[in-house]
N, C-alpha and C. Protein backbone atom coordinates (compact mmCIF):
# COMPACT_ATOMS: atom_id res chain seq x y z
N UNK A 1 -17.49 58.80 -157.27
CA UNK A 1 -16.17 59.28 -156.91
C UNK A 1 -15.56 58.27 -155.95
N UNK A 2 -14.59 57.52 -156.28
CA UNK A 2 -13.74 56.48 -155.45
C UNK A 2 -12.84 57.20 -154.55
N UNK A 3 -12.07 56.40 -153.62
CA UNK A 3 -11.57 56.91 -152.55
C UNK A 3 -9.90 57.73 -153.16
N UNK A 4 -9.44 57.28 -154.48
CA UNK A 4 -8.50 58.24 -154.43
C UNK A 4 -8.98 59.56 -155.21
N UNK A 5 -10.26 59.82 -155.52
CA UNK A 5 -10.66 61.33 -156.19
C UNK A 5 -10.37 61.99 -154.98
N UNK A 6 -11.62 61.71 -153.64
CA UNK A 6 -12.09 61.92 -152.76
C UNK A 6 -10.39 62.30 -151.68
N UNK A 7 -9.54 61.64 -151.93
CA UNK A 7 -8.14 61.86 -151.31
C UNK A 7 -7.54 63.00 -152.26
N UNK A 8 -7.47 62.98 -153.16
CA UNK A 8 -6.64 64.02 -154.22
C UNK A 8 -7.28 65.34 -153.26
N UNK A 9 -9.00 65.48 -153.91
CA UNK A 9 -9.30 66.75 -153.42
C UNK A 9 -9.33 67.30 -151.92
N UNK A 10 -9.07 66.38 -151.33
CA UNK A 10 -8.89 66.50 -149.51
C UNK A 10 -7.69 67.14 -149.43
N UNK A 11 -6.82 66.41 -150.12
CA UNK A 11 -5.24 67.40 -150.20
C UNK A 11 -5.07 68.67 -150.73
N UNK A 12 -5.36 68.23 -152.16
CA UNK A 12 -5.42 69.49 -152.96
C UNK A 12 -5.78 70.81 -152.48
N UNK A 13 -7.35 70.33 -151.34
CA UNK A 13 -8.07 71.85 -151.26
C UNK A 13 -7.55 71.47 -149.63
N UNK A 14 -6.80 71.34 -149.03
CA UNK A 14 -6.82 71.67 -147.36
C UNK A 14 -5.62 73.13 -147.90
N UNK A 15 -4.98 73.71 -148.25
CA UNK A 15 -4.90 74.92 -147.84
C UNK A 15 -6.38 75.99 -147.59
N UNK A 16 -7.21 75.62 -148.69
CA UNK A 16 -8.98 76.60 -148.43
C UNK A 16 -8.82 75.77 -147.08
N UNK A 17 -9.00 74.81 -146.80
CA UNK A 17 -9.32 74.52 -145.42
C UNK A 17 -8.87 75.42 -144.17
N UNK A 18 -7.58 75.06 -144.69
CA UNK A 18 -6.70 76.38 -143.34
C UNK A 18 -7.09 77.30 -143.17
N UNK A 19 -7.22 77.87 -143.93
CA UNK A 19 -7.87 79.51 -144.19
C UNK A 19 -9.21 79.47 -143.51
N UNK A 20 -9.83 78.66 -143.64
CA UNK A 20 -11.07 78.72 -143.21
C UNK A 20 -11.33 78.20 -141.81
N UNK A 21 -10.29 77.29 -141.44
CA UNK A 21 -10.73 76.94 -140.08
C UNK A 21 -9.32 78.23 -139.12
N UNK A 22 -8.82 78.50 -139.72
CA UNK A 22 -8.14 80.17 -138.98
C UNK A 22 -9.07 81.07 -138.93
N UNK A 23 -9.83 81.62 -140.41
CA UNK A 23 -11.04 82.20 -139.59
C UNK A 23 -11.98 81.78 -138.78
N UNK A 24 -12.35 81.06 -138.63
CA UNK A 24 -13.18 80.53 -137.54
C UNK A 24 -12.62 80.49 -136.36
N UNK A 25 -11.73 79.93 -135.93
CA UNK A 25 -10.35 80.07 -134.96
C UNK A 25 -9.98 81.00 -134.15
N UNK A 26 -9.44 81.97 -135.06
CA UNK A 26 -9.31 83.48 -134.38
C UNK A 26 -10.29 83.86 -133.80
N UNK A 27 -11.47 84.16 -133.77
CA UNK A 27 -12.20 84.97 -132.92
C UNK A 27 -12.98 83.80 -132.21
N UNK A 28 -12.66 82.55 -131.91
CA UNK A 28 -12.88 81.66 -131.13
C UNK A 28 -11.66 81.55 -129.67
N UNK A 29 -10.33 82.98 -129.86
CA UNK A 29 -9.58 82.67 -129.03
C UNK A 29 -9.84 83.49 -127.87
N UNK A 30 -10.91 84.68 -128.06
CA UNK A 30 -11.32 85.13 -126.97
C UNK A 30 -10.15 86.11 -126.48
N UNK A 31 -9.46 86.83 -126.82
CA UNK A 31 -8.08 87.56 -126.41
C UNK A 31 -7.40 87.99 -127.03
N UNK A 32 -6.10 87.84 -126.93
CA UNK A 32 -4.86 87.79 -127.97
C UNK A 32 -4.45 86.41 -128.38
N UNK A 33 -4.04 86.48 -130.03
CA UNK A 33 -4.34 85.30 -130.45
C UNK A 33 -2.60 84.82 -130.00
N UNK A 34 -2.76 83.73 -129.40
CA UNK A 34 -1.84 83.10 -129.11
C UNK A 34 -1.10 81.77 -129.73
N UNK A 35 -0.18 81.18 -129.62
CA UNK A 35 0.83 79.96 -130.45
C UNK A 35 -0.45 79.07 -130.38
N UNK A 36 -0.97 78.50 -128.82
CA UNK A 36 -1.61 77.28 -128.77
C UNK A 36 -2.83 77.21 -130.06
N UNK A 37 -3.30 78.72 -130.31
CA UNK A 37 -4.53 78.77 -131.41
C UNK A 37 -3.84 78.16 -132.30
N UNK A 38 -2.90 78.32 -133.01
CA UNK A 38 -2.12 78.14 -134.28
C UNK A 38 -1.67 76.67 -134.25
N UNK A 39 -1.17 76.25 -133.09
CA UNK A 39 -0.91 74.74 -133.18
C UNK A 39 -2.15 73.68 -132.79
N UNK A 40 -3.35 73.93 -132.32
CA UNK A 40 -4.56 73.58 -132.94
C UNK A 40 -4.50 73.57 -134.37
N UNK A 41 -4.85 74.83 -135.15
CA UNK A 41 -4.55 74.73 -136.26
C UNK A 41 -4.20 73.85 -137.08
N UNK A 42 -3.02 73.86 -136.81
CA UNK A 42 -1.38 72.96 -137.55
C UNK A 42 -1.84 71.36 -136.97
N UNK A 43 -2.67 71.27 -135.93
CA UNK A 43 -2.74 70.03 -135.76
C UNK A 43 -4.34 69.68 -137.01
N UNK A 44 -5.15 69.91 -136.98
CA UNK A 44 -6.54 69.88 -137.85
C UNK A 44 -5.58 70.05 -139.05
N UNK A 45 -5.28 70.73 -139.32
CA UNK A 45 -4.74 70.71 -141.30
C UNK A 45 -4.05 69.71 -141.32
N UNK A 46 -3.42 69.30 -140.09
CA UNK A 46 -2.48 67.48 -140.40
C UNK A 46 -3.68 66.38 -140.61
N UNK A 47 -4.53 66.62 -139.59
CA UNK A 47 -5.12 65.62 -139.66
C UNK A 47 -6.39 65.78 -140.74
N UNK A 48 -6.34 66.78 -141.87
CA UNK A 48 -7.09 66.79 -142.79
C UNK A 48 -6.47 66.11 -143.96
N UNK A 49 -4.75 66.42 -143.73
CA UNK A 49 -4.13 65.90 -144.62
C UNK A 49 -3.91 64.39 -144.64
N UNK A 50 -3.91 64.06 -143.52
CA UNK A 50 -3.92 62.92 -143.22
C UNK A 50 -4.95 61.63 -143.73
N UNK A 51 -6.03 62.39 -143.45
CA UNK A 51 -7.39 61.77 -143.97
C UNK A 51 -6.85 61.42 -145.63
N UNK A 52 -6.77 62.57 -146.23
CA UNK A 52 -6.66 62.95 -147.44
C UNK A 52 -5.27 61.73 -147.83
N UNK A 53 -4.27 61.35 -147.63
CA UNK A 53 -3.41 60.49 -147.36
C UNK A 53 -3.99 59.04 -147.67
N UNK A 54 -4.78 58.59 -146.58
CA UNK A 54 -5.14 57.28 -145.97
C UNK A 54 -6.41 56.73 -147.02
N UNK A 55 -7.37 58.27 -147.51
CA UNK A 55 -7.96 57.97 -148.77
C UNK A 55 -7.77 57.29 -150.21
N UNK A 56 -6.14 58.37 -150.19
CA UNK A 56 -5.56 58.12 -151.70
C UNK A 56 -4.87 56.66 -151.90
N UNK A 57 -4.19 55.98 -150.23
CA UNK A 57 -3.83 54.76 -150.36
C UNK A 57 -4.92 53.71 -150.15
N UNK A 58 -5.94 53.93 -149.84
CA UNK A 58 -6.89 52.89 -150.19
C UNK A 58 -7.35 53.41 -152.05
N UNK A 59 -7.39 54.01 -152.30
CA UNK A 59 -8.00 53.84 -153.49
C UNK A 59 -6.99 53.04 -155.03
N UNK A 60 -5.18 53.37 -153.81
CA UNK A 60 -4.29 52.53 -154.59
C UNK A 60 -4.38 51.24 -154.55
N UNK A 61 -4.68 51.19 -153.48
CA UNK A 61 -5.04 49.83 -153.05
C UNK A 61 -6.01 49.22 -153.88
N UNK A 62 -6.92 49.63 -154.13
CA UNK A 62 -8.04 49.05 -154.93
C UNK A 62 -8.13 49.23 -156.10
N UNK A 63 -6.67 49.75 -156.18
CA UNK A 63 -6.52 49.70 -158.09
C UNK A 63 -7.42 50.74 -158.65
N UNK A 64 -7.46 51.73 -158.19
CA UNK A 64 -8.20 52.87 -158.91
C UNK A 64 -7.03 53.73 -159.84
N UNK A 65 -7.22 53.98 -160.62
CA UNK A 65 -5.94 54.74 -161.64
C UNK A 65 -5.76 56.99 -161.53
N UNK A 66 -5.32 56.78 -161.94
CA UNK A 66 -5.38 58.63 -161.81
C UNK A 66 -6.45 58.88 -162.96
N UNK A 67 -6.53 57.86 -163.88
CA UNK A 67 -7.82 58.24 -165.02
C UNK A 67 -8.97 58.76 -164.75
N UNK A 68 -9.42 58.44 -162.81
CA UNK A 68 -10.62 58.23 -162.42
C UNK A 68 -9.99 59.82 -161.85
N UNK A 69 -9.53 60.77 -162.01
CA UNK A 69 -9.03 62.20 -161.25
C UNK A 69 -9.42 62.95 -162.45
N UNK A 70 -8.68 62.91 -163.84
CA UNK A 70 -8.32 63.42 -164.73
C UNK A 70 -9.77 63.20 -165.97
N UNK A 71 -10.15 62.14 -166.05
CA UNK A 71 -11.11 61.76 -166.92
C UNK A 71 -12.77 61.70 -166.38
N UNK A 72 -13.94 61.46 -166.35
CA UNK A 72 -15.33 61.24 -166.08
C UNK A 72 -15.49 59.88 -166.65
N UNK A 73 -16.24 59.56 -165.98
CA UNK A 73 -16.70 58.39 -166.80
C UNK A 73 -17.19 58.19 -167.82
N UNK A 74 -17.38 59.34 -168.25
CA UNK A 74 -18.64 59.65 -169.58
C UNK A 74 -17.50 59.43 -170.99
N UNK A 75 -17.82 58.90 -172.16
CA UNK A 75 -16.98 58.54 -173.11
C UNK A 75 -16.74 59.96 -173.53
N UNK A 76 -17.79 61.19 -174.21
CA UNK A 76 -17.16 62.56 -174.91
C UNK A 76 -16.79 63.11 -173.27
N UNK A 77 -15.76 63.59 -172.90
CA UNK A 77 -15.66 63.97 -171.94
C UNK A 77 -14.83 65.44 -172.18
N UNK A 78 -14.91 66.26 -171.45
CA UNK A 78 -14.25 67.93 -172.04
C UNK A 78 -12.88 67.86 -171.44
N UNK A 79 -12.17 68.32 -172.31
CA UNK A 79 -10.65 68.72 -172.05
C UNK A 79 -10.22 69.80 -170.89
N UNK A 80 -11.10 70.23 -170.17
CA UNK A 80 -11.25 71.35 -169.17
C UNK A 80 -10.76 70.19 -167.90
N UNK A 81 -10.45 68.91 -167.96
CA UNK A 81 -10.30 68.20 -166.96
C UNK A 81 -8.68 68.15 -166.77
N UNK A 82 -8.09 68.03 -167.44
CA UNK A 82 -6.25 67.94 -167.22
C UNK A 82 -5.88 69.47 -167.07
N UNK A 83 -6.39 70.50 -167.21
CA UNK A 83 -5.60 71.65 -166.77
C UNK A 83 -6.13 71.81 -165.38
N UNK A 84 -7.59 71.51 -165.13
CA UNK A 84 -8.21 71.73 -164.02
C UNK A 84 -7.60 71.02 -162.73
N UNK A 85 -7.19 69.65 -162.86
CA UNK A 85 -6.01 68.53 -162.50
C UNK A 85 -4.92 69.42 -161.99
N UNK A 86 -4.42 69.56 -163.21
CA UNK A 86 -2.83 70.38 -162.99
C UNK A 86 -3.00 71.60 -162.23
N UNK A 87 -4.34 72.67 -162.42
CA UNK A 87 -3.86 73.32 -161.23
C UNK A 87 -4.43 73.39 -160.30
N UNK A 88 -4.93 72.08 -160.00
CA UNK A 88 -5.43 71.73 -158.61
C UNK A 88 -4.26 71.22 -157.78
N UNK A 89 -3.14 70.20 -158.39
CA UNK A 89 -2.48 69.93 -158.07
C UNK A 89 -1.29 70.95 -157.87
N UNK A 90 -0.98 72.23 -158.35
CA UNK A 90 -0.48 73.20 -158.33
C UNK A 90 -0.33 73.73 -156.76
N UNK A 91 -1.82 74.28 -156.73
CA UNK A 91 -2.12 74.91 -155.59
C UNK A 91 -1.50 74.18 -153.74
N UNK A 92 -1.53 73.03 -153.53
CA UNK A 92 -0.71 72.92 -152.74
C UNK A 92 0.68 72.54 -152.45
N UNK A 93 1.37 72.83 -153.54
CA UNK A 93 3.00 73.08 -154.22
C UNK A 93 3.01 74.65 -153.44
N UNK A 94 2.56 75.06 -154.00
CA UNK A 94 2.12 76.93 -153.88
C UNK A 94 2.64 77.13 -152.49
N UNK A 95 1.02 76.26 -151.69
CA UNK A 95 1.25 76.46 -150.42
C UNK A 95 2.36 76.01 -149.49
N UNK A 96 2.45 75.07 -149.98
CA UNK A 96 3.54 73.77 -149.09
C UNK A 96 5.14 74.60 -149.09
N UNK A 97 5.11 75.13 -150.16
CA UNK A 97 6.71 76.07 -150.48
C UNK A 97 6.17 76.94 -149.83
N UNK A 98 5.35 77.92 -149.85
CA UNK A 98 4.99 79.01 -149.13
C UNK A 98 5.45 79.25 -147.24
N UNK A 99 4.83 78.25 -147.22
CA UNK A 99 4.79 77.94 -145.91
C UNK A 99 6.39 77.13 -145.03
N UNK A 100 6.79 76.59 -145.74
CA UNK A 100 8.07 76.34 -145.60
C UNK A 100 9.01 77.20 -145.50
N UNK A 101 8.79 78.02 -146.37
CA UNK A 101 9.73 79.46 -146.79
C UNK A 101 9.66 80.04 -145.63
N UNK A 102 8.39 80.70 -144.64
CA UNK A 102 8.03 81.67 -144.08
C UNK A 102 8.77 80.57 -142.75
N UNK A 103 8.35 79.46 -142.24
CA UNK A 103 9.28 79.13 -141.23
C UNK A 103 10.94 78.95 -141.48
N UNK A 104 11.51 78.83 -142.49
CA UNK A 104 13.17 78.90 -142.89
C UNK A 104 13.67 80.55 -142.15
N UNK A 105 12.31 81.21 -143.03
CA UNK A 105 12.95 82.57 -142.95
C UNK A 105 12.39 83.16 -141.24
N UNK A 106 11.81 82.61 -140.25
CA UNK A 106 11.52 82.81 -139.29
C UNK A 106 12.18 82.21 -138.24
N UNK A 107 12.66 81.23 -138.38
CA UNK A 107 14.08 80.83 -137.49
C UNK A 107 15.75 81.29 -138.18
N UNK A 108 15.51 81.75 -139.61
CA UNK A 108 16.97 82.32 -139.71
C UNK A 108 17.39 83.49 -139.68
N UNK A 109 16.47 83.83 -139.76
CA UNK A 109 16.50 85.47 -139.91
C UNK A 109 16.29 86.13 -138.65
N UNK A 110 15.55 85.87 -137.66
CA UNK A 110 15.44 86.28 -136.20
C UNK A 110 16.82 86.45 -135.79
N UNK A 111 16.40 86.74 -134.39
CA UNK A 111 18.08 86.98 -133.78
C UNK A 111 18.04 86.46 -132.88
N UNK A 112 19.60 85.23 -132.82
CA UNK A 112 20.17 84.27 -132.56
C UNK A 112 19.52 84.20 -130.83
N UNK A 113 19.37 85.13 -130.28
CA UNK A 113 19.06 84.79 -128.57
C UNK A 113 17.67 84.45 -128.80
N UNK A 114 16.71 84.93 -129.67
CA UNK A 114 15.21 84.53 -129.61
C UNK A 114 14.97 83.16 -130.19
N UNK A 115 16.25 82.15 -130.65
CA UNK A 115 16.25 81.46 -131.34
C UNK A 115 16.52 80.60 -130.20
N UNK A 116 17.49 80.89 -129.00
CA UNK A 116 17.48 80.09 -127.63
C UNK A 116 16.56 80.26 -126.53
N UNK A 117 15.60 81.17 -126.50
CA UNK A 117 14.93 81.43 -125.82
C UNK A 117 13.24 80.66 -126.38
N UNK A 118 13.06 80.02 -127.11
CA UNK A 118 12.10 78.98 -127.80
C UNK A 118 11.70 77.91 -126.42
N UNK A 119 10.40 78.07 -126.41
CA UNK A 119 9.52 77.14 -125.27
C UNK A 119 9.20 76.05 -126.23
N UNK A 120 8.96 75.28 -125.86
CA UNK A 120 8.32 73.74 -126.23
C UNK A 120 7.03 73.88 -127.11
N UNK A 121 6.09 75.14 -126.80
CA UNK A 121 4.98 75.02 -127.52
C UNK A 121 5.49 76.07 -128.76
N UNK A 122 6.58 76.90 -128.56
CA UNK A 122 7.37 77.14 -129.56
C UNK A 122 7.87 75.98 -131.20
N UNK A 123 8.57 75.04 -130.14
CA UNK A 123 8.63 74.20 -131.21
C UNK A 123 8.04 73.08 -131.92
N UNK A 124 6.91 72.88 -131.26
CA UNK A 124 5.78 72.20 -131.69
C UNK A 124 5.20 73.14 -132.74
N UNK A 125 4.74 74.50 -132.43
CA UNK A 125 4.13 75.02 -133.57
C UNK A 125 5.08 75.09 -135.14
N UNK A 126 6.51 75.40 -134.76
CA UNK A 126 7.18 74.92 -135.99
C UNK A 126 7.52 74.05 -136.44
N UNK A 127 7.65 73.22 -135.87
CA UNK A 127 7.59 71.48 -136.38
C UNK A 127 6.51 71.36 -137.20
N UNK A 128 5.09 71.48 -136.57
CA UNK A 128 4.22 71.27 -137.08
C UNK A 128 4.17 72.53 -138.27
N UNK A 129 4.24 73.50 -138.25
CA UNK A 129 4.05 74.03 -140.03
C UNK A 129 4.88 73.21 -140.18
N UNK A 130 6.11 72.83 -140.26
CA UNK A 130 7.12 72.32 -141.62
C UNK A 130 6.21 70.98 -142.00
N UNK A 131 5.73 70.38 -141.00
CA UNK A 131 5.10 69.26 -141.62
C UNK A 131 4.43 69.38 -142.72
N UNK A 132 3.59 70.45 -142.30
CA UNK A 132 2.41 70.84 -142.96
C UNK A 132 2.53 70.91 -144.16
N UNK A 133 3.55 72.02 -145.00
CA UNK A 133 4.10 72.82 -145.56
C UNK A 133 4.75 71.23 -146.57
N UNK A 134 5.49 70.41 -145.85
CA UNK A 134 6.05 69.53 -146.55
C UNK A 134 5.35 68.16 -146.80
N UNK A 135 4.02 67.93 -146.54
CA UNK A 135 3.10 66.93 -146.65
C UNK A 135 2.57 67.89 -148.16
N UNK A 136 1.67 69.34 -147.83
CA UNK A 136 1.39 69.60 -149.06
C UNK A 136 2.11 69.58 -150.15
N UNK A 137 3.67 70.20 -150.47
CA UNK A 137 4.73 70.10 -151.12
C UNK A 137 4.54 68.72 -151.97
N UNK A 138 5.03 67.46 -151.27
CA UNK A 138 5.02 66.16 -151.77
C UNK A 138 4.11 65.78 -152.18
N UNK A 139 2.64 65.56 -151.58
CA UNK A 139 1.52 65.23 -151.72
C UNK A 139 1.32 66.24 -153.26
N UNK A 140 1.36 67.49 -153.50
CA UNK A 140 0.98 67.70 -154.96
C UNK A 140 1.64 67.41 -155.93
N UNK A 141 3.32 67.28 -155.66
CA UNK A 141 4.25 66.73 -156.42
C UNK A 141 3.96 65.30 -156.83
N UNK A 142 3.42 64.92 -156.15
CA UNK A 142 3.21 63.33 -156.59
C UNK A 142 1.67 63.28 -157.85
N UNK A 143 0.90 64.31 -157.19
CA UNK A 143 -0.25 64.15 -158.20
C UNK A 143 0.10 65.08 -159.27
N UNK A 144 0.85 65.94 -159.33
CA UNK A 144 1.12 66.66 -160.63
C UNK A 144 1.83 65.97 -161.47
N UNK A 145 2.91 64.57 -161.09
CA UNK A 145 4.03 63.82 -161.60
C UNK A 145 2.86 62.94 -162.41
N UNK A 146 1.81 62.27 -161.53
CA UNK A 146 0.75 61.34 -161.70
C UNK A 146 -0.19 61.57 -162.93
N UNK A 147 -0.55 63.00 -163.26
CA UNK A 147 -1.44 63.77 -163.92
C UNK A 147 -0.39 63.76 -164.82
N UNK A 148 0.48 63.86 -164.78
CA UNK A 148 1.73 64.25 -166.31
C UNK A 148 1.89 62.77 -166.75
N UNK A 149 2.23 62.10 -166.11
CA UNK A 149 2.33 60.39 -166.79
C UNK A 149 1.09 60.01 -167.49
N UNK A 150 -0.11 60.75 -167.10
CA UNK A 150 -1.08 59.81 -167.38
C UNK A 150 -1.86 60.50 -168.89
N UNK A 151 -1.23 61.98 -168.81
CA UNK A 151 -1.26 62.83 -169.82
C UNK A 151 -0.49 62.48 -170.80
N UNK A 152 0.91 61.92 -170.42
CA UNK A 152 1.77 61.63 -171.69
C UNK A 152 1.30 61.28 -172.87
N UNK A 153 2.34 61.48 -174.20
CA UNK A 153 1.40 60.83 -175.05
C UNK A 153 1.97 59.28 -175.52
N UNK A 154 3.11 58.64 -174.75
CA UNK A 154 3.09 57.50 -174.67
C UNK A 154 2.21 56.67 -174.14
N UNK A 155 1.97 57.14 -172.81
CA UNK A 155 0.77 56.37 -171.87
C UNK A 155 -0.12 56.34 -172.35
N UNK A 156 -0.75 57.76 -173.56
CA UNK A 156 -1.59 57.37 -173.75
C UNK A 156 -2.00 56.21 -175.04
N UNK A 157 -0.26 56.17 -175.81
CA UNK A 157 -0.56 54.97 -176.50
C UNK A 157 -0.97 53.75 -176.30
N UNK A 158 -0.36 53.22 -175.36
CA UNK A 158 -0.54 52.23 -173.98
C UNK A 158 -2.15 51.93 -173.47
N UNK A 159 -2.83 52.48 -173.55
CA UNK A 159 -3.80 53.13 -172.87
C UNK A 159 -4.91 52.95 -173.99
N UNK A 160 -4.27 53.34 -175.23
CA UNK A 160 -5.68 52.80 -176.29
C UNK A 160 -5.01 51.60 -177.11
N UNK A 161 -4.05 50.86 -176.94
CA UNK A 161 -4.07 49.42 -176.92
C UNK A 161 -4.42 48.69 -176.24
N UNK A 162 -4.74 48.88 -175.04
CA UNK A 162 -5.48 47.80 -174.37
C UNK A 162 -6.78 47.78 -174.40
């Protein structure tokens, strides 16, 4: 597995991540769970995504193709690999809109004085979801775009001429 498999699935699966390092999290806060727990949080899922990022551009770098995501190395290889792709790449679309949505609708929908009354660790924690939210967004959009080109059935003419 080269460094852009190893990046796809870092992205792909950091929403399970979230989930999992929130449970762990929460009852690590000892109290009432407070913003700073959550922007911990929001900071680890960046920097998972991040990883996941810095993976996929070294493996561009080294000329690894999306073939090496979608295909095995093995010549009979099972067709269970391009849907499995697609809704791997799905899943943090899912989230990334999800999560976007819920901060749109949490600064617009509140009421307008709680919207001036926002502390600093206030807006760090929403900064940081939108990041979040919009790193996963792009980041699967790009591998679902990636997985569809490479699926085409031009490319794949391309692809058994050479």
């Amino acid at each position: 597995m080269g460094y852009l498999s190893k990046g796809y699935y870092t992205i792909c699966l950091s929403p399970v991540a979230s989930i999992i390092l929130l449970i762990i999290l929460t009852p690590l806060s000892m109290g009432p769970v407070n913003e700073l727990l959550y922007i911990v949080h929001n900071v680890l899922v960046m920097g998972i995504q991040a990883c996941g990022i810095a993976l996929c551009v070294c493996g561009w770098r080294k000329n690894e193709t999306i073939e090496s995501l979608v295909k095995p190395k093995q010549k009979d290889y099972v067709s269970i690999y391009i849907p499995f792709s697609v809704a791997l790449s799905i899943l943090p679309i899912i989230w990334g809109s999800w999560t976007i949505y819920l901060e749109y609708f949490t600064l617009n929908y509140e009421k307008p004085s709680w919207l001036y009354n926002l502390t600093t660790t206030d807006y760090f924690f929403h900064i940081t979801s939108i990041l979040i939210g919009t790193i996963a967004l792009v980041s699967g959009l790009i591998f679902l775009v990636k997985v569809y080109i490479w699926k085409s059935p031009k490319t794949a003419i391309q692809r058994t001429e050479q």
